[in-house]
C-alpha atoms as a PDB file:
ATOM      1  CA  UNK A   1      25.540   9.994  50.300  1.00  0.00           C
ATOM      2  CA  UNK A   2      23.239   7.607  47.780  1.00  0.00           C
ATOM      3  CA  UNK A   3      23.727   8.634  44.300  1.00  0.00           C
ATOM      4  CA  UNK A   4      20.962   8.328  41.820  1.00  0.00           C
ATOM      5  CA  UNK A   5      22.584   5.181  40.259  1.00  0.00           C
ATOM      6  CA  UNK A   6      22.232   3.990  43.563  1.00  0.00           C
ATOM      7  CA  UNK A   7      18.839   5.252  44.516  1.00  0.00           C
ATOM      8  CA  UNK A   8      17.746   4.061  41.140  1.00  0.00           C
ATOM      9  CA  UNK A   9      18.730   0.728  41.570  1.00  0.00           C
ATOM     10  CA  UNK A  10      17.066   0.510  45.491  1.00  0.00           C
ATOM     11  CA  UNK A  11      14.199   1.465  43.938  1.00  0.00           C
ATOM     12  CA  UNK A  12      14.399  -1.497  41.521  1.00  0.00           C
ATOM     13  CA  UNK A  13      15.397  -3.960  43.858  1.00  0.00           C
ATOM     14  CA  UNK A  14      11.956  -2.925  45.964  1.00  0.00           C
ATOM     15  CA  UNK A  15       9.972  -3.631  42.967  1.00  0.00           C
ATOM     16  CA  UNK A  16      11.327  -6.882  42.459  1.00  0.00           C
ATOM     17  CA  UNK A  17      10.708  -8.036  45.899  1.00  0.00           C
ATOM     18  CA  UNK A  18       7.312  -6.601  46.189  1.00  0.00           C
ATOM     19  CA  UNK A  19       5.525  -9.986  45.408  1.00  0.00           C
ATOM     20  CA  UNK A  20       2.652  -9.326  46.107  1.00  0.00           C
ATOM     21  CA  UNK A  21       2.842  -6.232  43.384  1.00  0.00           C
ATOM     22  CA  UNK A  22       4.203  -8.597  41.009  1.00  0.00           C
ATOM     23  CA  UNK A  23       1.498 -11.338  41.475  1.00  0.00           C
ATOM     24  CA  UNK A  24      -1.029  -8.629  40.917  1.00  0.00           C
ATOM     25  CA  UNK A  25       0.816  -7.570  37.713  1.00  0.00           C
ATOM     26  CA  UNK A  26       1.214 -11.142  36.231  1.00  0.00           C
ATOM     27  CA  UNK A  27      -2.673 -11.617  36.853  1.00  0.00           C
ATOM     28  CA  UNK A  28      -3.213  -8.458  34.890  1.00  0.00           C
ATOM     29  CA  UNK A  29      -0.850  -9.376  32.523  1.00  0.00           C
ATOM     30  CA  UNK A  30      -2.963 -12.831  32.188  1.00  0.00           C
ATOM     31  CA  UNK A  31      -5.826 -11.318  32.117  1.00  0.00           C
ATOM     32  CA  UNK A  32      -5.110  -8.775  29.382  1.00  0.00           C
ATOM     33  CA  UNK A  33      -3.553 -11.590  27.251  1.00  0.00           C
ATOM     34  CA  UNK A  34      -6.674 -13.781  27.648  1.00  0.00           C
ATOM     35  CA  UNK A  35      -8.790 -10.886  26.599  1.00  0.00           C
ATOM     36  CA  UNK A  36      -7.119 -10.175  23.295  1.00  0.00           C
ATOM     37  CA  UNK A  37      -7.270 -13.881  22.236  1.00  0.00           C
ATOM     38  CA  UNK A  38     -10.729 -14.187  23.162  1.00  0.00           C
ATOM     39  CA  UNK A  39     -11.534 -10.874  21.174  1.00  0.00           C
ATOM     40  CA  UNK A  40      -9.281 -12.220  17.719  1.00  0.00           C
ATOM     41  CA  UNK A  41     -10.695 -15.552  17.306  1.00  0.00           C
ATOM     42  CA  UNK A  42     -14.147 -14.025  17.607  1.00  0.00           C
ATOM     43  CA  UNK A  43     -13.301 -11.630  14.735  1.00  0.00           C
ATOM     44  CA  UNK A  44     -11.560 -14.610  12.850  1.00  0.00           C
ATOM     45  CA  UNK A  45     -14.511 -16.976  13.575  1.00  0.00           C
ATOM     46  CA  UNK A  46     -16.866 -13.724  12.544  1.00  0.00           C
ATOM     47  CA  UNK A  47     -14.396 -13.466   9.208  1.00  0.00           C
ATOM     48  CA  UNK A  48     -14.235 -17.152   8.542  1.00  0.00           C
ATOM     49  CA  UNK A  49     -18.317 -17.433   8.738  1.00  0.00           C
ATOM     50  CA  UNK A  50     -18.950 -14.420   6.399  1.00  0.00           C
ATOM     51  CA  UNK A  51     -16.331 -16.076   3.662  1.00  0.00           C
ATOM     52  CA  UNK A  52     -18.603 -19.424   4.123  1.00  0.00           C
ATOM     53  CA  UNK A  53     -21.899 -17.366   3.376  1.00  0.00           C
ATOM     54  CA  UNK A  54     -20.391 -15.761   0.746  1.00  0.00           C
ATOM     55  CA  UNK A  55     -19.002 -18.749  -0.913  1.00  0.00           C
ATOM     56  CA  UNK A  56     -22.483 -21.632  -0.292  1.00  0.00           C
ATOM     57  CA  UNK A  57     -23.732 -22.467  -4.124  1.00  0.00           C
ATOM     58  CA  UNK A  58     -27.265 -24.177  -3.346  1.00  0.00           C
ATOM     59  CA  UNK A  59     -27.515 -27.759  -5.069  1.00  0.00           C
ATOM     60  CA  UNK A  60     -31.565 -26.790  -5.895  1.00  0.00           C
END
């Protein structure tokens, strides 16, 4: 009879050799990552560029 801790543990050992599930999980992974530092340096660039405005003295 498999107990849970048993069970459990097949279960985890499918996962880990599943590598095609894992490949598709370390591309989303990637993908979400990229996305995130794409979307803060446009608000830092977008932050950065309203200080600049703020801060331009004309020499006229």
């Amino acid at each position: 009879m498999i107990t849970s801790d048993e069970n459990s543990m097949i279960f985890f050992n499918r996962q880990i050799l599943d590598s095609e599930r894992s490949d598709e999980c370390i591309d989303f992974t990637m993908l979400c990552f990229f996305f995130c530092v794409c979307l803060w340096t446009r608000v830092r660039v977008e932050i950065m560029l309203q200080f600049q405005t703020l801060g331009v003295v004309s020499d006229s």
